[in-house]
PDB file of N, CA and C in Angstrom:
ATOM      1  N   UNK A   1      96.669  84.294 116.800  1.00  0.00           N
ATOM      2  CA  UNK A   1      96.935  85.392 115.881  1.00  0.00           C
ATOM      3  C   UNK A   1      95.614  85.821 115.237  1.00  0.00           C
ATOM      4  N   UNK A   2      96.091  87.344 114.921  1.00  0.00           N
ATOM      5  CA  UNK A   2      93.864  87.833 114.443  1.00  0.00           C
ATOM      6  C   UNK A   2      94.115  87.134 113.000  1.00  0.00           C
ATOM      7  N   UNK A   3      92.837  87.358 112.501  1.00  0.00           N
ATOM      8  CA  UNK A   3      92.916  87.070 111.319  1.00  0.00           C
ATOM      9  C   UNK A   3      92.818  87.879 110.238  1.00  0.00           C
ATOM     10  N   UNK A   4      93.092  88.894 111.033  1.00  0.00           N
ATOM     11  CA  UNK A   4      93.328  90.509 109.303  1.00  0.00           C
ATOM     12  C   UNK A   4      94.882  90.223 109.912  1.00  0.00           C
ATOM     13  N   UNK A   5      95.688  90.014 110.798  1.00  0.00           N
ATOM     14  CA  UNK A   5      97.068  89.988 110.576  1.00  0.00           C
ATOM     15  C   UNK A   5      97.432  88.569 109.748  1.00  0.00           C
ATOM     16  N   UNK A   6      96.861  87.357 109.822  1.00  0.00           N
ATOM     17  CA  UNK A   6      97.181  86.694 109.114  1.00  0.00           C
ATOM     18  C   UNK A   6      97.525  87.196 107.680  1.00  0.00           C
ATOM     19  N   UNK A   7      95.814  87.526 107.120  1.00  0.00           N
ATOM     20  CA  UNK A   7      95.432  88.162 105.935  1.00  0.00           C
ATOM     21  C   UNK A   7      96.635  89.140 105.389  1.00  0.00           C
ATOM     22  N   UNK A   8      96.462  89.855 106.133  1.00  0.00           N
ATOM     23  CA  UNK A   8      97.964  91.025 105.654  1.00  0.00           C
ATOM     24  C   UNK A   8      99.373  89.860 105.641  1.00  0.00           C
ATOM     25  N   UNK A   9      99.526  89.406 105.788  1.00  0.00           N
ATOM     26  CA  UNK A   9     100.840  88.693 105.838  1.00  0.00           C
ATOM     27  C   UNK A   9     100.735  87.674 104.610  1.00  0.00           C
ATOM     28  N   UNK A  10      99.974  87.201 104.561  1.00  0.00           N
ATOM     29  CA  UNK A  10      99.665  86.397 103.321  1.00  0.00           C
ATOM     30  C   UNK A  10      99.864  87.486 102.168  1.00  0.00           C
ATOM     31  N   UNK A  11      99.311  88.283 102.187  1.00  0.00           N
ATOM     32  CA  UNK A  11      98.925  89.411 100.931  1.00  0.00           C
ATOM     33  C   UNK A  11     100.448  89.707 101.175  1.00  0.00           C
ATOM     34  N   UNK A  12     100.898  90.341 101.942  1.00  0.00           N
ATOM     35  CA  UNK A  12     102.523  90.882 101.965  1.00  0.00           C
ATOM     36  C   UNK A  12     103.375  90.135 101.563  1.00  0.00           C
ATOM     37  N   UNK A  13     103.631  89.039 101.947  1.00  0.00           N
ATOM     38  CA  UNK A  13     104.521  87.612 101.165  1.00  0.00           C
ATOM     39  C   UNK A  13     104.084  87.218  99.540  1.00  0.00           C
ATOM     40  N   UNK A  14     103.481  87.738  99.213  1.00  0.00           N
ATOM     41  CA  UNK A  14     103.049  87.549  97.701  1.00  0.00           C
ATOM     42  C   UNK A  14     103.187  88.919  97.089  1.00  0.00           C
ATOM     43  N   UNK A  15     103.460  90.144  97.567  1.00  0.00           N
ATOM     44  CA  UNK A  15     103.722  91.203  97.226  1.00  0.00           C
ATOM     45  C   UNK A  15     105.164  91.125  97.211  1.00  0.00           C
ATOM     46  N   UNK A  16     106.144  90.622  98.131  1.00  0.00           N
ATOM     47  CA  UNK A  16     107.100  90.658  98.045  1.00  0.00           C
ATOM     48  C   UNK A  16     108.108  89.671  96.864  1.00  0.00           C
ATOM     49  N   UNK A  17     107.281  88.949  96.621  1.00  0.00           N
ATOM     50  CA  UNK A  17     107.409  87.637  95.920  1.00  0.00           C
ATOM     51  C   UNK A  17     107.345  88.697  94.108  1.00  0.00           C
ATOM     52  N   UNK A  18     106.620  89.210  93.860  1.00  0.00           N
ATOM     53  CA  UNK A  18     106.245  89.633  92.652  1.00  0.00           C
ATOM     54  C   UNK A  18     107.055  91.564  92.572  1.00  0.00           C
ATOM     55  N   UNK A  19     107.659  91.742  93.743  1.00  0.00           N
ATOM     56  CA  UNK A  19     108.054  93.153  93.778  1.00  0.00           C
ATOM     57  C   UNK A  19     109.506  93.040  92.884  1.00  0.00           C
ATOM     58  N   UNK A  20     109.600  93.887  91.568  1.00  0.00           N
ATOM     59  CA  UNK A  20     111.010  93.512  90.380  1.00  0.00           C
ATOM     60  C   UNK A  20     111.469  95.353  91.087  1.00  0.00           C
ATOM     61  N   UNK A  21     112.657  95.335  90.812  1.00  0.00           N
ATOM     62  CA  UNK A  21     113.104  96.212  90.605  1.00  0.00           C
ATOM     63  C   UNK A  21     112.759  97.338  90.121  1.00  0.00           C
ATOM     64  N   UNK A  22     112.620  97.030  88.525  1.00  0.00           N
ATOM     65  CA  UNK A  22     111.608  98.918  88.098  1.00  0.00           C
ATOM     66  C   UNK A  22     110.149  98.506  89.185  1.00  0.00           C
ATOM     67  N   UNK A  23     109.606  98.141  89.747  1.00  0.00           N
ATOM     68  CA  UNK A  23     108.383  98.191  90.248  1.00  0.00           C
ATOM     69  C   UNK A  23     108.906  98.849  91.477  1.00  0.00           C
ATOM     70  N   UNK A  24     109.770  98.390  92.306  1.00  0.00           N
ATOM     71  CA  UNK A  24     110.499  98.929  93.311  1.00  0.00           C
ATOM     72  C   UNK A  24     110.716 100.663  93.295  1.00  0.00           C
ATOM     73  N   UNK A  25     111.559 100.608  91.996  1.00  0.00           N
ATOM     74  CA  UNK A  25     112.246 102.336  91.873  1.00  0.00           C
ATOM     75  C   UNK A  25     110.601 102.979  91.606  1.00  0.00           C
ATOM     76  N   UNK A  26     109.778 102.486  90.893  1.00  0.00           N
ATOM     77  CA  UNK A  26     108.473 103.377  90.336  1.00  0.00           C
ATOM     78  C   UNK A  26     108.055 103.542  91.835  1.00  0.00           C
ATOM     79  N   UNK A  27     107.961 102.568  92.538  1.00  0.00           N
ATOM     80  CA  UNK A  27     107.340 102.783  94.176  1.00  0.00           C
ATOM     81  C   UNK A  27     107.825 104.060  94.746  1.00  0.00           C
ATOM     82  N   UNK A  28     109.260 104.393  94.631  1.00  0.00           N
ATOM     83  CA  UNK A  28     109.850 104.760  95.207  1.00  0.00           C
ATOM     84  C   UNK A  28     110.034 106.760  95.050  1.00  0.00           C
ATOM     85  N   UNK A  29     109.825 106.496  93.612  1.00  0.00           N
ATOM     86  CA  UNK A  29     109.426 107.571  92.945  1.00  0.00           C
ATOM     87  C   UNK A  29     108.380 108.390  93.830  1.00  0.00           C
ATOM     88  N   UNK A  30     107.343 107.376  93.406  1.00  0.00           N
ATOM     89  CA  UNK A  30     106.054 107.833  93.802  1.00  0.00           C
ATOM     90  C   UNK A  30     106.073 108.429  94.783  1.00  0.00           C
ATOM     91  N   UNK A  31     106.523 107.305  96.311  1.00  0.00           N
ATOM     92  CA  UNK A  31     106.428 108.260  97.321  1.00  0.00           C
ATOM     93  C   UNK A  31     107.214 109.367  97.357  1.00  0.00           C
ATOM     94  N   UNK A  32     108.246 109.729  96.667  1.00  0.00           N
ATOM     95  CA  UNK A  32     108.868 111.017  96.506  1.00  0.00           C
ATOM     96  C   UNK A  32     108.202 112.158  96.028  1.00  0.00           C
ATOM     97  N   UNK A  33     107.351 111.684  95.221  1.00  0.00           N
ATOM     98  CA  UNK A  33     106.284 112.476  94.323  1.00  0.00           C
ATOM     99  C   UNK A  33     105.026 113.182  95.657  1.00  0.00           C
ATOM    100  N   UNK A  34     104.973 112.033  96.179  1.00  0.00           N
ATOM    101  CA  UNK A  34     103.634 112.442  97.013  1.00  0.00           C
ATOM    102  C   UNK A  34     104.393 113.280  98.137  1.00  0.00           C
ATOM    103  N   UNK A  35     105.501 113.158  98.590  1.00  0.00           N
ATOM    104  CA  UNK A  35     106.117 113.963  99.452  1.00  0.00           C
ATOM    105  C   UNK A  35     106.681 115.178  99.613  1.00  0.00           C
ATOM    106  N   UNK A  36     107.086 115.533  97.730  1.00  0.00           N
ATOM    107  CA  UNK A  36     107.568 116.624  97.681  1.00  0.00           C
ATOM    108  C   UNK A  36     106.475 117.339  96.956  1.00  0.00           C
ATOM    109  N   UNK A  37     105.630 116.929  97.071  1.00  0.00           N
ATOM    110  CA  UNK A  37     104.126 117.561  96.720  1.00  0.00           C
ATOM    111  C   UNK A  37     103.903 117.715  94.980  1.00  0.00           C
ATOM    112  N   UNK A  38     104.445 117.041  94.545  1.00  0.00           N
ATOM    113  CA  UNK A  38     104.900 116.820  92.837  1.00  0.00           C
ATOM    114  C   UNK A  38     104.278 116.235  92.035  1.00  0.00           C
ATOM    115  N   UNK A  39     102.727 116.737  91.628  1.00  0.00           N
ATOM    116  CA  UNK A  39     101.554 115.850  90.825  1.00  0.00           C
ATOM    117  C   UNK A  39     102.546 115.545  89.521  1.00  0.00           C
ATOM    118  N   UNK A  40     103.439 115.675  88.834  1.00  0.00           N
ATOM    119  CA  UNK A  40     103.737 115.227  87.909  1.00  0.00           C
ATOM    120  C   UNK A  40     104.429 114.131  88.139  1.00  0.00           C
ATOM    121  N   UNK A  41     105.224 114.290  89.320  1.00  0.00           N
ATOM    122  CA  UNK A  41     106.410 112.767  89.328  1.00  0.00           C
ATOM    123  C   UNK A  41     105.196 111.952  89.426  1.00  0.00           C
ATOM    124  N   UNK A  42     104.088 112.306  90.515  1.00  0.00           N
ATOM    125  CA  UNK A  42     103.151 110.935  91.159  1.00  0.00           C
ATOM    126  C   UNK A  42     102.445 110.407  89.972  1.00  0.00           C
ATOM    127  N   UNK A  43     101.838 111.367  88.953  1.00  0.00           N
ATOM    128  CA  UNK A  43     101.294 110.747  87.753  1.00  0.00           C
ATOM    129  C   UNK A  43     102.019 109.773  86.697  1.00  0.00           C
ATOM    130  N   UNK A  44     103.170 110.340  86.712  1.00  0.00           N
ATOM    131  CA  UNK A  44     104.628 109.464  86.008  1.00  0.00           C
ATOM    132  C   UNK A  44     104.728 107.963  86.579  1.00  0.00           C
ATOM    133  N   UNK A  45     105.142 107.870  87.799  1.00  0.00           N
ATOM    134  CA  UNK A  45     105.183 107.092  89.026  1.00  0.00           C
ATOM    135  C   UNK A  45     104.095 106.495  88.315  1.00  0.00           C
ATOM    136  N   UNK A  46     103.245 106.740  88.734  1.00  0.00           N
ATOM    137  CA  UNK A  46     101.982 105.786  89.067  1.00  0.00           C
ATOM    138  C   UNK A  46     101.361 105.530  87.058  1.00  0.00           C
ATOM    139  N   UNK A  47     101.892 105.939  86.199  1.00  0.00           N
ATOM    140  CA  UNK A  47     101.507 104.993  84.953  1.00  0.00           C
ATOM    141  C   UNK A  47     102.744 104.406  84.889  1.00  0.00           C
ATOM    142  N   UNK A  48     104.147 104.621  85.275  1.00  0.00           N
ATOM    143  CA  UNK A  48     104.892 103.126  85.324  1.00  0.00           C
ATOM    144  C   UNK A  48     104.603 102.156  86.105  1.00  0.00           C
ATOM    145  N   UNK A  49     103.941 102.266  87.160  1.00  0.00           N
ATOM    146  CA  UNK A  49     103.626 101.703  87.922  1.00  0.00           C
ATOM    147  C   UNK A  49     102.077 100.483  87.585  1.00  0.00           C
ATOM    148  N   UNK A  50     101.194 101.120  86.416  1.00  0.00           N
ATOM    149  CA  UNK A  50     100.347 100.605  85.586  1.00  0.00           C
ATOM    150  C   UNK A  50     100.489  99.408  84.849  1.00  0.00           C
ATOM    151  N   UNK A  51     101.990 100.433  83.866  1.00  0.00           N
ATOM    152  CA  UNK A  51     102.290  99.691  82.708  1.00  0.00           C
ATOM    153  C   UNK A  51     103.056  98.381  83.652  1.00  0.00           C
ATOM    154  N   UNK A  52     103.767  98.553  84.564  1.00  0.00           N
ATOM    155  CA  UNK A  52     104.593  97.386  84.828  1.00  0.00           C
ATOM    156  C   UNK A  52     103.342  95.892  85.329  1.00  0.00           C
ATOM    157  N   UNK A  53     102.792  96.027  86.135  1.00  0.00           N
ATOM    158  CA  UNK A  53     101.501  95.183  86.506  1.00  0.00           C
ATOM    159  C   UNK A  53     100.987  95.016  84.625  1.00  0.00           C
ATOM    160  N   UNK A  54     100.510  95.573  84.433  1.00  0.00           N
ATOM    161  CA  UNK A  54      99.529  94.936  83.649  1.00  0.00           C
ATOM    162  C   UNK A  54     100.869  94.382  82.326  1.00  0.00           C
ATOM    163  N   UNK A  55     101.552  94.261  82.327  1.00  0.00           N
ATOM    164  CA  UNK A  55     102.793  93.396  81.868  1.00  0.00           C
ATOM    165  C   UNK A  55     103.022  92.308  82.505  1.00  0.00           C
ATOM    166  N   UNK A  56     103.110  92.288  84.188  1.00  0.00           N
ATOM    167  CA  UNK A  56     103.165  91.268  85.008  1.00  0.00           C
ATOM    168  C   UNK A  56     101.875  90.354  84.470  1.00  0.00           C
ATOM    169  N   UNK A  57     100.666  91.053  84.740  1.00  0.00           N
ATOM    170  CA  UNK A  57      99.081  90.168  84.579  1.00  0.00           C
ATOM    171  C   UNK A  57      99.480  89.280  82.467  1.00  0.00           C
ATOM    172  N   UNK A  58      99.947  90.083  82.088  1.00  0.00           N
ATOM    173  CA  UNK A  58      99.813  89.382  80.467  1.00  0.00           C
ATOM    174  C   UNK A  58     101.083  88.562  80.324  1.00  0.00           C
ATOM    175  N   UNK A  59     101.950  88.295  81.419  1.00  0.00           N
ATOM    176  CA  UNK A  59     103.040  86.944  81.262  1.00  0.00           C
ATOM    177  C   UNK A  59     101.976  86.051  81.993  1.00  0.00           C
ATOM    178  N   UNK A  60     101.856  86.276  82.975  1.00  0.00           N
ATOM    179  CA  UNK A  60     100.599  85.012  83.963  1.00  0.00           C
ATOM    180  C   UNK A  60     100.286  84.154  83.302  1.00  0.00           C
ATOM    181  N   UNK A  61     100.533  83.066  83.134  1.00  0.00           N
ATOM    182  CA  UNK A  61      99.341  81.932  82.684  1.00  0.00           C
ATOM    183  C   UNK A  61      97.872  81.823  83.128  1.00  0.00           C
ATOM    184  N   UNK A  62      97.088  81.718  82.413  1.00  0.00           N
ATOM    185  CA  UNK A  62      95.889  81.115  82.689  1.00  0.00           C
ATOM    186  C   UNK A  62      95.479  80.262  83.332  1.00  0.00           C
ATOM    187  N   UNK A  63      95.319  79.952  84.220  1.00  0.00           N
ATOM    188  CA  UNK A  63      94.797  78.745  85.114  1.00  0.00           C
ATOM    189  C   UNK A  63      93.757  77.935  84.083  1.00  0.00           C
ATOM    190  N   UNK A  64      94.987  76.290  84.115  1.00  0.00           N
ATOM    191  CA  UNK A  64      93.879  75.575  83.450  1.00  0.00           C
ATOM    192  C   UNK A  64      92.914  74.613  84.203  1.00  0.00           C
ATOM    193  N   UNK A  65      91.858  74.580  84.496  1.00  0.00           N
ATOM    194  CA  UNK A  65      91.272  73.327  85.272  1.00  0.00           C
ATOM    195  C   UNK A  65      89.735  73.558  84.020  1.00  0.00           C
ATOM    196  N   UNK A  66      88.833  73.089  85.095  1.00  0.00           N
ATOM    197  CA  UNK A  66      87.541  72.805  84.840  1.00  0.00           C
ATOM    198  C   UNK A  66      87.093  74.177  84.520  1.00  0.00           C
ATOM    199  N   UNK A  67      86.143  73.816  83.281  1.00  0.00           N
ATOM    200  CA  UNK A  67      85.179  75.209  82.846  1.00  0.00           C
ATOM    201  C   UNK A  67      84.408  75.346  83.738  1.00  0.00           C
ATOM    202  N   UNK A  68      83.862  76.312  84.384  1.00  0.00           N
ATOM    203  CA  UNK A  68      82.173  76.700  84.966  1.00  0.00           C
ATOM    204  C   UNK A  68      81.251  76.369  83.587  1.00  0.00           C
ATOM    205  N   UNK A  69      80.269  75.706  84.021  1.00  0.00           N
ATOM    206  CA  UNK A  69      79.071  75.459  83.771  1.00  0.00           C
ATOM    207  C   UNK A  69      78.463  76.943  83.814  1.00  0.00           C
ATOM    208  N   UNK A  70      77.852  77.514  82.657  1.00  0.00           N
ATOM    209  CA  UNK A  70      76.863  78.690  82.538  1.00  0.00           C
ATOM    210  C   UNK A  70      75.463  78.110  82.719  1.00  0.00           C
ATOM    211  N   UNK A  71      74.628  78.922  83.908  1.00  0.00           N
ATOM    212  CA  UNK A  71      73.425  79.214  83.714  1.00  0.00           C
ATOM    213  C   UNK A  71      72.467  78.635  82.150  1.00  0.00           C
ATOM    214  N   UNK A  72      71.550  77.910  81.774  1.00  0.00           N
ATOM    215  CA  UNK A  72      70.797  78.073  80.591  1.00  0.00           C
ATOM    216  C   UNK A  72      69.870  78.902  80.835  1.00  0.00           C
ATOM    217  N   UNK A  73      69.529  79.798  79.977  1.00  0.00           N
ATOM    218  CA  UNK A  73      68.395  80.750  79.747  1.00  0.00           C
ATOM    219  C   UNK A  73      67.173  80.421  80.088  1.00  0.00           C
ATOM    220  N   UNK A  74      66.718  81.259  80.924  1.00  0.00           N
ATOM    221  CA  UNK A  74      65.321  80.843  81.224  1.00  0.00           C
ATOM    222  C   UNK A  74      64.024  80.620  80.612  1.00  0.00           C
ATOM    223  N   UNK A  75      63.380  79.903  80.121  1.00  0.00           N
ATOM    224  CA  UNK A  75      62.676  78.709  79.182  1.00  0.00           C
ATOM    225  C   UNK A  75      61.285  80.367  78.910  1.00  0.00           C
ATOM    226  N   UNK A  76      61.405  79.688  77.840  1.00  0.00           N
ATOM    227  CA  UNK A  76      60.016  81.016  77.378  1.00  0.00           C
ATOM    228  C   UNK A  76      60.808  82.606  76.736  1.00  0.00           C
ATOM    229  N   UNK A  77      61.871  82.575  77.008  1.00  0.00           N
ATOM    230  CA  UNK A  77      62.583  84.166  77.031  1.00  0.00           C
ATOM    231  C   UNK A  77      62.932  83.689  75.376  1.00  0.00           C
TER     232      UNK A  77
END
């Protein structure tokens, strides 16, 4: 199997995994928007489509492990 079809399949199974309902209908919108040639539905569409993700990203937990180590400043500066 190639490995951009892997890639896409990985990415697609985690899209499907996180796809809710209003994210679904906003999708759905959209392409209606882009089809019936309708800059207002697609702009509509696509800030529900904003607001819903960046709602998804601020439930997410934080991944807790190990800090990165920062760089120290280079001596003399």
């Amino acid at each position: 199997m190639n490995f951009d079809v892997q890639a896409r399949r990985r990415v697609m199974s985690r899209a499907e995994e996180d796809l809710s309902p209003e994210h679904a209908r906003a999708l759905i919108k959209q392409a209606i928007g882009i089809i019936n040639g309708d800059p207002w539905l697609v702009a509509e569409a696509t800030a529900e489509i904003a607001a819903i993700q960046s709602a998804r990203l601020a439930e997410k937990k934080t991944r807790v492990g190990r800090r990165r180590r920062t760089r120290p400043p280079p001596r003399g500066a």
